[in-house]
PDB file of N, CA and C in Angstrom:
ATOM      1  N   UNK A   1       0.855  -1.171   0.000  1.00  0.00           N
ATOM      2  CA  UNK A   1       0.000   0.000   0.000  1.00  0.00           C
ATOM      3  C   UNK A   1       0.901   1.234   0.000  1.00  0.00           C
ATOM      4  N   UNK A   2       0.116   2.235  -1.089  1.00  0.00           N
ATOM      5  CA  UNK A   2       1.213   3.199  -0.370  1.00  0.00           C
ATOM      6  C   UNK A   2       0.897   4.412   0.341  1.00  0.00           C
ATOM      7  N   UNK A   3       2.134   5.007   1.220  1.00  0.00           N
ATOM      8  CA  UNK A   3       2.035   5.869   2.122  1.00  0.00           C
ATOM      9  C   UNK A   3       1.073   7.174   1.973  1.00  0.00           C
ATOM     10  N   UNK A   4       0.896   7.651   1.155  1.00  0.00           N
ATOM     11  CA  UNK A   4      -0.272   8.253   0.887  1.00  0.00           C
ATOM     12  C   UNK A   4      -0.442   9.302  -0.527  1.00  0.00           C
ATOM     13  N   UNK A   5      -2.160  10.043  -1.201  1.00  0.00           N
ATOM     14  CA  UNK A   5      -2.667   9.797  -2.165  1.00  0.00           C
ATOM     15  C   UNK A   5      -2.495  11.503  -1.595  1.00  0.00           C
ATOM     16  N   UNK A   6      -2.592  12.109  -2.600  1.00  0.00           N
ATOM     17  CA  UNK A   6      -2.928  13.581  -3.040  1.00  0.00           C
ATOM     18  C   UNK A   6      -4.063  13.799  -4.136  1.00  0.00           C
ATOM     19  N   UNK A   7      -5.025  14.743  -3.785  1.00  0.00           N
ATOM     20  CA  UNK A   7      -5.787  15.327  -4.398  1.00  0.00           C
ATOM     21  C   UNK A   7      -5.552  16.357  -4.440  1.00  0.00           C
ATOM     22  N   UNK A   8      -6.315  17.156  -5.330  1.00  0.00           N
ATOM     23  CA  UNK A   8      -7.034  18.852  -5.246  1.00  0.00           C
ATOM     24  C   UNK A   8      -8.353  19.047  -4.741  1.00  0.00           C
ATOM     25  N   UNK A   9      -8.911  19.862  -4.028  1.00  0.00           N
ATOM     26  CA  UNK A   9      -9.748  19.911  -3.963  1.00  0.00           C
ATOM     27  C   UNK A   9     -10.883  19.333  -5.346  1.00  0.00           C
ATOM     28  N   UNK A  10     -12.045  18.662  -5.264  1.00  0.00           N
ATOM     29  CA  UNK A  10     -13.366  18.321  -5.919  1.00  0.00           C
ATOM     30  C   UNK A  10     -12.547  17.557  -7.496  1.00  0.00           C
ATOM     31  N   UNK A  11     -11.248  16.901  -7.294  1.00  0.00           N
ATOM     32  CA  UNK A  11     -10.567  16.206  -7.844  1.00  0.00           C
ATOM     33  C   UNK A  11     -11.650  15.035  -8.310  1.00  0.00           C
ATOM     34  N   UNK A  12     -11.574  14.465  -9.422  1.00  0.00           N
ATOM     35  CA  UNK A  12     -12.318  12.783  -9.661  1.00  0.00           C
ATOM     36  C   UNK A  12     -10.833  11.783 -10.363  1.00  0.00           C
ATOM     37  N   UNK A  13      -9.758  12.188 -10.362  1.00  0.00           N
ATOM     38  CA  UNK A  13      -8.569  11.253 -10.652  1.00  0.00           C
ATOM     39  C   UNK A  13      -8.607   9.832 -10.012  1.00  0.00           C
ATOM     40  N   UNK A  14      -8.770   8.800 -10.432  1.00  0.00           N
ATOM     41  CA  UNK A  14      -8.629   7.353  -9.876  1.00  0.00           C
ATOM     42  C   UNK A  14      -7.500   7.880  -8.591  1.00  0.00           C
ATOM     43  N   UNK A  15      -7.661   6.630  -7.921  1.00  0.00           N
ATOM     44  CA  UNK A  15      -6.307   6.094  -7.018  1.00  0.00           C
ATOM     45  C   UNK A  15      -5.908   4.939  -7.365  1.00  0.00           C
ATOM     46  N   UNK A  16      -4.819   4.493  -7.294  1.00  0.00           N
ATOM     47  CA  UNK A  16      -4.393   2.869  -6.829  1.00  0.00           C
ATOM     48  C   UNK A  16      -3.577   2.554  -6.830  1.00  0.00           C
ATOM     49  N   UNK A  17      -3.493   1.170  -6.301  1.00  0.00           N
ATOM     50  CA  UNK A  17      -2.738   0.528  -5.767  1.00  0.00           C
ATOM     51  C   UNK A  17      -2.332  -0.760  -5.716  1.00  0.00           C
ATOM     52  N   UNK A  18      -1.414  -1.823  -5.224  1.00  0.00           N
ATOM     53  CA  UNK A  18      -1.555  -2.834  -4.948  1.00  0.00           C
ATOM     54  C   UNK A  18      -1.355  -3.503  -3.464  1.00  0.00           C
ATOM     55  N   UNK A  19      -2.386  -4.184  -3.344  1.00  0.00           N
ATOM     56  CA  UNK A  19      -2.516  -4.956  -1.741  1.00  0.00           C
ATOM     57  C   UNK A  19      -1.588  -5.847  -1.395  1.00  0.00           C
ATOM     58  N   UNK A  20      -0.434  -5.408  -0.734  1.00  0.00           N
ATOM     59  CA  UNK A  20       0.817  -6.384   0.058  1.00  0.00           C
ATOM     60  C   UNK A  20       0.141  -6.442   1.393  1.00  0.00           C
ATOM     61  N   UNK A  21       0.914  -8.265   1.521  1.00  0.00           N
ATOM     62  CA  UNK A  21       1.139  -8.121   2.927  1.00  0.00           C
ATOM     63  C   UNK A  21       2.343  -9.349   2.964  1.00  0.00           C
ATOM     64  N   UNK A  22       2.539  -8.974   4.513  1.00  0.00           N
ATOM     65  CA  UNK A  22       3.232 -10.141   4.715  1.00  0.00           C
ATOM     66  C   UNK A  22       5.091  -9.664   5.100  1.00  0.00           C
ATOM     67  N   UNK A  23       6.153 -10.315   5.020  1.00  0.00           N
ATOM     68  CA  UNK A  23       7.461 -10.042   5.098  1.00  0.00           C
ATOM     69  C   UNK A  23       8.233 -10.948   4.457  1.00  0.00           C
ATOM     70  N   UNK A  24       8.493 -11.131   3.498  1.00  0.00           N
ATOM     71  CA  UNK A  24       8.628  -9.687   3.057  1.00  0.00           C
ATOM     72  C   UNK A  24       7.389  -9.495   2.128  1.00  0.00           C
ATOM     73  N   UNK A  25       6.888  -7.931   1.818  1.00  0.00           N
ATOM     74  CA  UNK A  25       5.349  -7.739   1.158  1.00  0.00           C
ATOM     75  C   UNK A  25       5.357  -8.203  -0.139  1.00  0.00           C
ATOM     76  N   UNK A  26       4.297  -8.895  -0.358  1.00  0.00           N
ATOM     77  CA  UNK A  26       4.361  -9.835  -1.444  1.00  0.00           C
ATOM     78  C   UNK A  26       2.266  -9.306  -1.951  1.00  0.00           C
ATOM     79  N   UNK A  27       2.426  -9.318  -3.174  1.00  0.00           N
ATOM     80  CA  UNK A  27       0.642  -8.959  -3.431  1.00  0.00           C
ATOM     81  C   UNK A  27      -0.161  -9.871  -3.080  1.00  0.00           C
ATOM     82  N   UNK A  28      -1.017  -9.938  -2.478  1.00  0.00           N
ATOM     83  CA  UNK A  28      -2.428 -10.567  -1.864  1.00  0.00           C
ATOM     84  C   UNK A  28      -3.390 -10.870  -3.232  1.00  0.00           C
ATOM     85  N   UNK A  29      -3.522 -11.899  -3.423  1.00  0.00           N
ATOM     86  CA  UNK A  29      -4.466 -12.436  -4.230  1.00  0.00           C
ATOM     87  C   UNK A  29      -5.571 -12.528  -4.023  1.00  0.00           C
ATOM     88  N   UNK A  30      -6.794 -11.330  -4.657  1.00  0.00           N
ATOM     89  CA  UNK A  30      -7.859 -11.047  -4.335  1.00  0.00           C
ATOM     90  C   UNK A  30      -8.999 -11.453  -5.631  1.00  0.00           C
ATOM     91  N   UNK A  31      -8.257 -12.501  -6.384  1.00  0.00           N
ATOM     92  CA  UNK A  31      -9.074 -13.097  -7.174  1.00  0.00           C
ATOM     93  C   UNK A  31     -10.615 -13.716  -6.415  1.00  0.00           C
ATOM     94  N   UNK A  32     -11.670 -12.806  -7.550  1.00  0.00           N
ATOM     95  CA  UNK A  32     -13.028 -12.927  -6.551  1.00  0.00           C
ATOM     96  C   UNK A  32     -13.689 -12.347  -5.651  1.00  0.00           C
ATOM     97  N   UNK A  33     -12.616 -11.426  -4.617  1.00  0.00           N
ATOM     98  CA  UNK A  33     -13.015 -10.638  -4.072  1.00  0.00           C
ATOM     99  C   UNK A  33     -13.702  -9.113  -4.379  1.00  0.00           C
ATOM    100  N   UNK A  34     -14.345  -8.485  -3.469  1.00  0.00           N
ATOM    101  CA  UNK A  34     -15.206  -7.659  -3.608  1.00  0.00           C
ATOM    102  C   UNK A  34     -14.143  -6.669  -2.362  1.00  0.00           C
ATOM    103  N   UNK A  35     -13.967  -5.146  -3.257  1.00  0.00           N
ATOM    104  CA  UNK A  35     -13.006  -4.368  -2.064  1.00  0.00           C
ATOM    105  C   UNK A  35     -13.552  -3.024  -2.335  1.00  0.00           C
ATOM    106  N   UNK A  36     -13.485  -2.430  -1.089  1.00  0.00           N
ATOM    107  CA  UNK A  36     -14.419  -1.236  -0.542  1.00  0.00           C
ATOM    108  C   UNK A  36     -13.493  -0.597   0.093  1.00  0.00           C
ATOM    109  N   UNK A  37     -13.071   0.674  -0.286  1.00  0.00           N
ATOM    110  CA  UNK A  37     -11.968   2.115   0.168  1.00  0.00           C
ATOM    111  C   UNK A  37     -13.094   2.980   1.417  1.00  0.00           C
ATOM    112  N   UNK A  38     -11.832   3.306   2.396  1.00  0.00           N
ATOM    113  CA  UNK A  38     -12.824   3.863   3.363  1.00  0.00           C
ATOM    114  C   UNK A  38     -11.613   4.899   3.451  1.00  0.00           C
ATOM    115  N   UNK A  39     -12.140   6.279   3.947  1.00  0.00           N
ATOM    116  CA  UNK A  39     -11.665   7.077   4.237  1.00  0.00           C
ATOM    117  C   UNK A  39     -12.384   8.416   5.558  1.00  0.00           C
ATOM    118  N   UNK A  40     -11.532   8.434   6.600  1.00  0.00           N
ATOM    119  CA  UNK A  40     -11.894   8.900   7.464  1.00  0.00           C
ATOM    120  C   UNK A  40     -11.265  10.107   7.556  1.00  0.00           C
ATOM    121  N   UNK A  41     -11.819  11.286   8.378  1.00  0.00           N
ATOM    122  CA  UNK A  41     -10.809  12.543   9.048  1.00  0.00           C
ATOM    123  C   UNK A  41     -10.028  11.871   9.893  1.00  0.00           C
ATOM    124  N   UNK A  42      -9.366  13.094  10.509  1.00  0.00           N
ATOM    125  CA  UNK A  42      -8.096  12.211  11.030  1.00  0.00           C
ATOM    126  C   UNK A  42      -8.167  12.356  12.747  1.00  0.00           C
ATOM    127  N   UNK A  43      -9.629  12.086  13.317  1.00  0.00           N
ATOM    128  CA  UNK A  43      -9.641  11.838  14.178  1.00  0.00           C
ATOM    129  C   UNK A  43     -10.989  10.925  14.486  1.00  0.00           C
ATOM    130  N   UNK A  44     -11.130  10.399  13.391  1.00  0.00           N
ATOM    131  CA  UNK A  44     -11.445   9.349  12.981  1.00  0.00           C
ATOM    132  C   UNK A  44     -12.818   9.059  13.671  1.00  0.00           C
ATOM    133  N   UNK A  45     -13.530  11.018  13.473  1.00  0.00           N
ATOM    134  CA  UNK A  45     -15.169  11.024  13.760  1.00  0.00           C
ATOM    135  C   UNK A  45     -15.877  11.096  12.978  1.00  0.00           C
ATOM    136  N   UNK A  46     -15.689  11.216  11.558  1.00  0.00           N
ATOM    137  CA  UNK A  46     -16.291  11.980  10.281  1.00  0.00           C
ATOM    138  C   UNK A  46     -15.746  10.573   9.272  1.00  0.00           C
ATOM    139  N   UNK A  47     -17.023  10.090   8.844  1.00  0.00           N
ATOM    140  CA  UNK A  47     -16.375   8.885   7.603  1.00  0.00           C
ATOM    141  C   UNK A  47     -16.511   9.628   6.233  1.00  0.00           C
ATOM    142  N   UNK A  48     -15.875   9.955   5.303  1.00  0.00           N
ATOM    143  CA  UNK A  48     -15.647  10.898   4.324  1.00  0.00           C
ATOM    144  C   UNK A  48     -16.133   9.952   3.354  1.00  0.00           C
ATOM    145  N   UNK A  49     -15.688   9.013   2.991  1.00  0.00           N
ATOM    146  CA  UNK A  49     -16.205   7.874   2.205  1.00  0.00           C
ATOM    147  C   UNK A  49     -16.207   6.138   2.448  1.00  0.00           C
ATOM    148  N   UNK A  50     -16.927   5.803   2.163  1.00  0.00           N
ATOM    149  CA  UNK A  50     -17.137   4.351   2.211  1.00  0.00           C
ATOM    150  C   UNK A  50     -17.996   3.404   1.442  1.00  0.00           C
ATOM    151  N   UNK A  51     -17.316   3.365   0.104  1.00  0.00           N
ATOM    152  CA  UNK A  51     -17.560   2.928  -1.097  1.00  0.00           C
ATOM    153  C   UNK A  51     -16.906   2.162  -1.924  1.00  0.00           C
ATOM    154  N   UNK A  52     -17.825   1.337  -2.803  1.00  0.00           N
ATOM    155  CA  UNK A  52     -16.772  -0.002  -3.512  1.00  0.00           C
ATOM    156  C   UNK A  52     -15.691   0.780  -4.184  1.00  0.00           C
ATOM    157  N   UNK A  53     -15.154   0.085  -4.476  1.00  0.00           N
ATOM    158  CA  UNK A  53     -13.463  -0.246  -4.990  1.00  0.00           C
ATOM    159  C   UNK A  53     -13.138  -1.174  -6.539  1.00  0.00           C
ATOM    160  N   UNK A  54     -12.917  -0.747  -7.369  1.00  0.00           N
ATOM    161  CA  UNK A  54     -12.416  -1.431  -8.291  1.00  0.00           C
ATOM    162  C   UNK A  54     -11.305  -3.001  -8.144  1.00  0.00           C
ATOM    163  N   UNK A  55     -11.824  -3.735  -8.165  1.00  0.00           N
ATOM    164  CA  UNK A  55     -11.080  -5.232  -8.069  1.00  0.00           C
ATOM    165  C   UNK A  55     -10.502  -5.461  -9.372  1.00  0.00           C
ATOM    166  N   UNK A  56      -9.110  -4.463  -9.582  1.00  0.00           N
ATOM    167  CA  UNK A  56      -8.084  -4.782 -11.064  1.00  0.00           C
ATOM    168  C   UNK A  56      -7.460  -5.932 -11.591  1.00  0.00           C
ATOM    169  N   UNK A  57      -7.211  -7.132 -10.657  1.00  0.00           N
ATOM    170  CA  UNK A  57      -6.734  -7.990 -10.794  1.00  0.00           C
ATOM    171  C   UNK A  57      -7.260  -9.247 -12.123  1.00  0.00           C
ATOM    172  N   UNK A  58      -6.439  -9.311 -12.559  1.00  0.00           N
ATOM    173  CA  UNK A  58      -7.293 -10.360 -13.738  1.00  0.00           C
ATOM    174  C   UNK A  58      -7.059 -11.580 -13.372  1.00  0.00           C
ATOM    175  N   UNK A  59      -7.960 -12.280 -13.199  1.00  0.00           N
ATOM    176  CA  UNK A  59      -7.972 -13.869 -12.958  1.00  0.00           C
ATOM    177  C   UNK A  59      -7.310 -14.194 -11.685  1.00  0.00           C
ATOM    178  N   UNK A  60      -6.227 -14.471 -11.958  1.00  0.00           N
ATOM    179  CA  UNK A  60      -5.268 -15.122 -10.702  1.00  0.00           C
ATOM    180  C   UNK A  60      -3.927 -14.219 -10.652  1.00  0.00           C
ATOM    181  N   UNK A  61      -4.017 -13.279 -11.258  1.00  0.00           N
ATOM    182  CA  UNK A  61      -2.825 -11.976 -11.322  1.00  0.00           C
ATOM    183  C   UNK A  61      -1.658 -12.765 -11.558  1.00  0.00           C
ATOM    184  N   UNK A  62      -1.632 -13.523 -12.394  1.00  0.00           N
ATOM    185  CA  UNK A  62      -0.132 -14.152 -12.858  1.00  0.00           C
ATOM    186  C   UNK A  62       0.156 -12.911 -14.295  1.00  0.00           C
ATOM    187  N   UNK A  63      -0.480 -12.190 -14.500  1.00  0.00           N
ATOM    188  CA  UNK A  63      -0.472 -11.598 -15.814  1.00  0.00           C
ATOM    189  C   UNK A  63       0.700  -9.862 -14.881  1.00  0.00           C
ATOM    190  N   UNK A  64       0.856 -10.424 -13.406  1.00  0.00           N
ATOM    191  CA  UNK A  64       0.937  -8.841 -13.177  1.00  0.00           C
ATOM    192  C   UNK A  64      -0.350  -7.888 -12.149  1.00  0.00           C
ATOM    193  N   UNK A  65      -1.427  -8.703 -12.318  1.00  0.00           N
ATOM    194  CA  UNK A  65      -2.197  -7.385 -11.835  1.00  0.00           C
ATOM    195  C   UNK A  65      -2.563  -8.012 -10.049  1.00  0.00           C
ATOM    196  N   UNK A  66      -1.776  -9.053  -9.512  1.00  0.00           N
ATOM    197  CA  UNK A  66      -2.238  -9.746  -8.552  1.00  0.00           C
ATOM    198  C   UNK A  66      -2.279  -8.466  -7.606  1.00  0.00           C
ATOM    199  N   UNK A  67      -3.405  -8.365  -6.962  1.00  0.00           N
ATOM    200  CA  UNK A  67      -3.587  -7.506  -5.842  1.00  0.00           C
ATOM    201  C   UNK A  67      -3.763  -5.651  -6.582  1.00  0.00           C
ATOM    202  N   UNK A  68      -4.284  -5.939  -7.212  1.00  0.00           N
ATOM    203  CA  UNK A  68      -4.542  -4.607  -7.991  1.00  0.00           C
ATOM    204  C   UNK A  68      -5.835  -4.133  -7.571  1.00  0.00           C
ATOM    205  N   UNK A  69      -6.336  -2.615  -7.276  1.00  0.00           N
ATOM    206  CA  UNK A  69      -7.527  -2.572  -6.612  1.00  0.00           C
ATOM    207  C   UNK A  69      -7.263  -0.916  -7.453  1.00  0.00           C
ATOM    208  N   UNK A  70      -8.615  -0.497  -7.400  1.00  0.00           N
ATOM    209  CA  UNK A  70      -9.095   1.018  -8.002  1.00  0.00           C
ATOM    210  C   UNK A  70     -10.064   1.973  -7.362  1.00  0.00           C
ATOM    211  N   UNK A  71      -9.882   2.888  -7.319  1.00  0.00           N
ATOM    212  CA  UNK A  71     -11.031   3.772  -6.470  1.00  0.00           C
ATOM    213  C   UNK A  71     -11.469   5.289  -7.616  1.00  0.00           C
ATOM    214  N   UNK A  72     -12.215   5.234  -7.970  1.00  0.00           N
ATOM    215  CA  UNK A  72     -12.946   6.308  -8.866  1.00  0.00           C
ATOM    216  C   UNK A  72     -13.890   7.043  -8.213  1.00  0.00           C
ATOM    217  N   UNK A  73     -13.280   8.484  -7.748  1.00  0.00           N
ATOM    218  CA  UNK A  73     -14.113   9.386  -6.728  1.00  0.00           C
ATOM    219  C   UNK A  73     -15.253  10.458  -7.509  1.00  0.00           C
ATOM    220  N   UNK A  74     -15.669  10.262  -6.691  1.00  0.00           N
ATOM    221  CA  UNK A  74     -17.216  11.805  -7.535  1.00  0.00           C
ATOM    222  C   UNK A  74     -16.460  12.913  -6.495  1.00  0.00           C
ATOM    223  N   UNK A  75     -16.767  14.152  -7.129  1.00  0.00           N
ATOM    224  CA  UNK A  75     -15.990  15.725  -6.279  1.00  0.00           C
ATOM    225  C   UNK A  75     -16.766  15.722  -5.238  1.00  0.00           C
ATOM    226  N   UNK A  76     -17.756  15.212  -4.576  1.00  0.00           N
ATOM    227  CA  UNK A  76     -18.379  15.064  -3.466  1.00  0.00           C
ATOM    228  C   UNK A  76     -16.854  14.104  -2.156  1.00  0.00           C
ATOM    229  N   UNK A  77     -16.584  13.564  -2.893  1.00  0.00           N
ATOM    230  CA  UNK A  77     -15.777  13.540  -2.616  1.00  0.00           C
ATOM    231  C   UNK A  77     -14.517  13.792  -1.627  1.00  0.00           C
ATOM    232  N   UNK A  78     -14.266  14.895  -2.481  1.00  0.00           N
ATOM    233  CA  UNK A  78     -13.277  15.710  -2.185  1.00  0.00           C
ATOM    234  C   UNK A  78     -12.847  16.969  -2.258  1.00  0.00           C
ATOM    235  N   UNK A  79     -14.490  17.436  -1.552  1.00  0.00           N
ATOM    236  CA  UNK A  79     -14.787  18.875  -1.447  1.00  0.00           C
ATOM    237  C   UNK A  79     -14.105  19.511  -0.188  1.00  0.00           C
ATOM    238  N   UNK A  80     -13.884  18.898   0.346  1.00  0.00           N
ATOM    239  CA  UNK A  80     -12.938  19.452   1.642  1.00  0.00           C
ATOM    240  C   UNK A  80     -11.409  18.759   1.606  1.00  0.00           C
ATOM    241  N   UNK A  81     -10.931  20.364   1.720  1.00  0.00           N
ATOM    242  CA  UNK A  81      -9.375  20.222   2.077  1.00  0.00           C
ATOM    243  C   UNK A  81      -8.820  19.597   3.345  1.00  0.00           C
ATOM    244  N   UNK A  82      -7.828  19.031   3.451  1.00  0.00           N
ATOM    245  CA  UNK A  82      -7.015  18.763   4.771  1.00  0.00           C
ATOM    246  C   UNK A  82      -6.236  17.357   4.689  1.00  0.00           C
ATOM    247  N   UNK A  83      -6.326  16.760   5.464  1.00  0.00           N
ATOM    248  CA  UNK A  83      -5.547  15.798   5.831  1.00  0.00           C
ATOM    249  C   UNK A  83      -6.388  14.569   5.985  1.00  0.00           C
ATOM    250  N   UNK A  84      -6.385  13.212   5.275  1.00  0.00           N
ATOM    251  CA  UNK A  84      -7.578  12.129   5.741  1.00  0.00           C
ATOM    252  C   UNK A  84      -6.715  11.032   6.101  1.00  0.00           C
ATOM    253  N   UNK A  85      -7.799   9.914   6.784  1.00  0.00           N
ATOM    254  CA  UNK A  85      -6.830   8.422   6.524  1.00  0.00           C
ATOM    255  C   UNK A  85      -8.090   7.279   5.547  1.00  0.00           C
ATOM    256  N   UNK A  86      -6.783   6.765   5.157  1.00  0.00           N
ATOM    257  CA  UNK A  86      -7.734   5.608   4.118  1.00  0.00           C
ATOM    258  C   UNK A  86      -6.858   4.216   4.356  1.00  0.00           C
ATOM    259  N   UNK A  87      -8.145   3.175   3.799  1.00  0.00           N
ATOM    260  CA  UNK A  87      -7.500   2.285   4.312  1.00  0.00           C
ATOM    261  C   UNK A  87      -8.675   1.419   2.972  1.00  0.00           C
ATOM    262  N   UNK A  88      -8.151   0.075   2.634  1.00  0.00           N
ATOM    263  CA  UNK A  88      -8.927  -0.590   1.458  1.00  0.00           C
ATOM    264  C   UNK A  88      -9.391  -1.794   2.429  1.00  0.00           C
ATOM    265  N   UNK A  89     -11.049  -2.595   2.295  1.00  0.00           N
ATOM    266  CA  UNK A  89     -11.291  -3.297   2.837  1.00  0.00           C
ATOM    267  C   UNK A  89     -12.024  -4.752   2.007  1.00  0.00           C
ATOM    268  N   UNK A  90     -11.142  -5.919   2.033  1.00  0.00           N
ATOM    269  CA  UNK A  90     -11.108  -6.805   0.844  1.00  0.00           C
ATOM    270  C   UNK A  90     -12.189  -8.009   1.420  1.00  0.00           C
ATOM    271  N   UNK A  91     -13.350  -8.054   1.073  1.00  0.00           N
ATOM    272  CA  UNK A  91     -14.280  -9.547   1.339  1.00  0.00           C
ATOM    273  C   UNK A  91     -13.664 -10.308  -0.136  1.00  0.00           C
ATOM    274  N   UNK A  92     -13.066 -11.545   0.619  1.00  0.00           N
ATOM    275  CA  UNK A  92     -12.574 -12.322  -0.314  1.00  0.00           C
ATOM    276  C   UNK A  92     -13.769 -13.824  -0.123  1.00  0.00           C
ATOM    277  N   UNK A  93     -13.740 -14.268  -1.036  1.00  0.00           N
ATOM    278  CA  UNK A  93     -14.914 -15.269  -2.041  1.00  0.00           C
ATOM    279  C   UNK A  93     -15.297 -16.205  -0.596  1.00  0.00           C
ATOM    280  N   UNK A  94     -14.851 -16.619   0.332  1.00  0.00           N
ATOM    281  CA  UNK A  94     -14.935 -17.277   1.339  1.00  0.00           C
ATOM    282  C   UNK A  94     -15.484 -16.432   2.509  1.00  0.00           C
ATOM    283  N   UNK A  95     -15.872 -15.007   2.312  1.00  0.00           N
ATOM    284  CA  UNK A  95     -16.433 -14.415   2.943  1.00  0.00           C
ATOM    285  C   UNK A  95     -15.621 -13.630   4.188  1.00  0.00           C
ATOM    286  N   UNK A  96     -14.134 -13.767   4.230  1.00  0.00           N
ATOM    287  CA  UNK A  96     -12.956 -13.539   5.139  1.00  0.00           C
ATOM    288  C   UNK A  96     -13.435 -12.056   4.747  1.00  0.00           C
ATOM    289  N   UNK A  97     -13.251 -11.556   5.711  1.00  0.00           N
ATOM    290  CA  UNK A  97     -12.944  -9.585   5.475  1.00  0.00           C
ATOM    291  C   UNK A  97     -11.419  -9.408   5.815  1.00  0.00           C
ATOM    292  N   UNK A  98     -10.911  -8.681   4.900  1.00  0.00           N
ATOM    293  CA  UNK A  98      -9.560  -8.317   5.346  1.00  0.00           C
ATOM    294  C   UNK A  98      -9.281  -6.880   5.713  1.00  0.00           C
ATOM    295  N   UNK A  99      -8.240  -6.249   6.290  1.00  0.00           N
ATOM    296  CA  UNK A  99      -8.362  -4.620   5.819  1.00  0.00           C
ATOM    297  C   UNK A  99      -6.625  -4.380   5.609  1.00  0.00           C
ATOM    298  N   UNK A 100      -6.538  -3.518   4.563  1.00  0.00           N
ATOM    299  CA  UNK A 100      -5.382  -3.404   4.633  1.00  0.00           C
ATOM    300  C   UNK A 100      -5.114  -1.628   4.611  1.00  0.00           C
ATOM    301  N   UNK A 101      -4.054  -1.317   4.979  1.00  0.00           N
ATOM    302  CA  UNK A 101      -3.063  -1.992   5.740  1.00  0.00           C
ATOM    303  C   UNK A 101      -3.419  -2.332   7.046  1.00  0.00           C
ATOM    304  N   UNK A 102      -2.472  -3.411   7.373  1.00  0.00           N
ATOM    305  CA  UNK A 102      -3.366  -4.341   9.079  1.00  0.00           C
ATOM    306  C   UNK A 102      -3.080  -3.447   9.997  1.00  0.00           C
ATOM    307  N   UNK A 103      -1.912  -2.270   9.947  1.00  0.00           N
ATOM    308  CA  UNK A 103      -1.815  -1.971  11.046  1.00  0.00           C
ATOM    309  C   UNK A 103      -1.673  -0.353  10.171  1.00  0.00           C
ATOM    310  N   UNK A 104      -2.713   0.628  11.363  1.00  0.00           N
ATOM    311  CA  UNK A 104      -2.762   2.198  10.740  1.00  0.00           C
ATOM    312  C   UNK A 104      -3.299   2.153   9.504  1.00  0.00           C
ATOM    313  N   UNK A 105      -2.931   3.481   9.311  1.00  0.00           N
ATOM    314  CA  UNK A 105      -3.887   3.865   7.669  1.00  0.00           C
ATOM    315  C   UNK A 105      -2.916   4.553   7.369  1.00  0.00           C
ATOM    316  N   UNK A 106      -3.346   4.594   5.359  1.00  0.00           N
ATOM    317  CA  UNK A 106      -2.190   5.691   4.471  1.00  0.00           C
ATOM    318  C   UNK A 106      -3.030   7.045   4.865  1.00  0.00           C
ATOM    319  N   UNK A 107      -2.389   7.829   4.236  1.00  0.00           N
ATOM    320  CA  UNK A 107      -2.834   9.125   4.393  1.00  0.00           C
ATOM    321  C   UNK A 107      -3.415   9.664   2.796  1.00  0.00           C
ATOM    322  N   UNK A 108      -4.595  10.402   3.299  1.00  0.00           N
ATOM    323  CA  UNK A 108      -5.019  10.947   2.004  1.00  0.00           C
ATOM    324  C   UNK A 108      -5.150  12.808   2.189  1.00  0.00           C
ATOM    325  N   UNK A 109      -3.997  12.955   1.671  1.00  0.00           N
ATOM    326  CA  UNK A 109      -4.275  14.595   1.694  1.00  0.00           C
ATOM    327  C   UNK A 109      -4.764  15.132   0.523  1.00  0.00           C
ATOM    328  N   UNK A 110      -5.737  16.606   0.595  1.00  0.00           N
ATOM    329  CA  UNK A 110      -6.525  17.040  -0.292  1.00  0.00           C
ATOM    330  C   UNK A 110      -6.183  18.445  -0.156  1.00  0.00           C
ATOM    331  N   UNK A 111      -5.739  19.196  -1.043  1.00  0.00           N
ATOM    332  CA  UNK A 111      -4.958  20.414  -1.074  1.00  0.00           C
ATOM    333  C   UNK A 111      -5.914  21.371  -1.725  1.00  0.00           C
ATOM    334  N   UNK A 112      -5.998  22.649  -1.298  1.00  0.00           N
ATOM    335  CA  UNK A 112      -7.470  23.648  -1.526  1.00  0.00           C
ATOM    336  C   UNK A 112      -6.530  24.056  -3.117  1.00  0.00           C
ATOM    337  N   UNK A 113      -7.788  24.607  -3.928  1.00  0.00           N
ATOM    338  CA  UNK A 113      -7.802  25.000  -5.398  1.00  0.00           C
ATOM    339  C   UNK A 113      -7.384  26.506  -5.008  1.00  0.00           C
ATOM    340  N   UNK A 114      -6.760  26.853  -6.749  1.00  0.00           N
ATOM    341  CA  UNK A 114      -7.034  28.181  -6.559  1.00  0.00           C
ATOM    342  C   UNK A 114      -8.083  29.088  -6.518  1.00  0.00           C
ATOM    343  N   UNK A 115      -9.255  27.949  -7.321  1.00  0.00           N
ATOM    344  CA  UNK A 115     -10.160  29.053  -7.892  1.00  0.00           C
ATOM    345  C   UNK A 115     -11.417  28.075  -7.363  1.00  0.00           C
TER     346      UNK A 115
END
């Protein structure tokens, strides 16, 4: 996962990423799964979003895309500036919920427009 995503304010630019875990981090095979991006303020009273997630991975990600995930925002979004945390949350085909990253969240900062 990585350390964290920049916007502009009322931005709609994808995010992504790929889902490691482990030691050493190796991609998580989310063939099948269903994954949902959450993003909180950063005192983690205000849920900013909590909505599906693009599952990029093709088949069994031997092609490359193992652990590939997508997030496509509406400017609702990311109408407010500041500082967030996000974190991706993977129901894999057996019904396991995962969240990654296991421990803390990346950071999602959103930087005010000029205009």
């Amino acid at each position: 996962m990585p350390s964290n995503w920049e916007w502009k304010r009322n931005d709609t630019n994808p995010i992504s990423g790929t889902i490691k875990a482990g030691r050493p981090r190796v991609a998580v095979d989310i063939q099948s799964a269903s994954v949902r991006f959450h993003m909180r303020n950063t005192t983690l009273t205000e849920t900013i979003i909590d909505a599906a997630a693009n599952n990029d991975q093709v088949g069994d990600g031997s092609d490359g895309t193992k652990g590939d995930w997508s997030y496509d925002p509406v400017a609702a979004d990311t109408d407010e500036s500041g500082k967030f945390y996000g974190e991706v949350e993977v129901t894999f085909a057996d019904s396991t919920i995962r969240t990654f990253p296991t421990k803390g969240f990346f950071d999602v900062l959103i930087g005010d427009d000029l205009l």
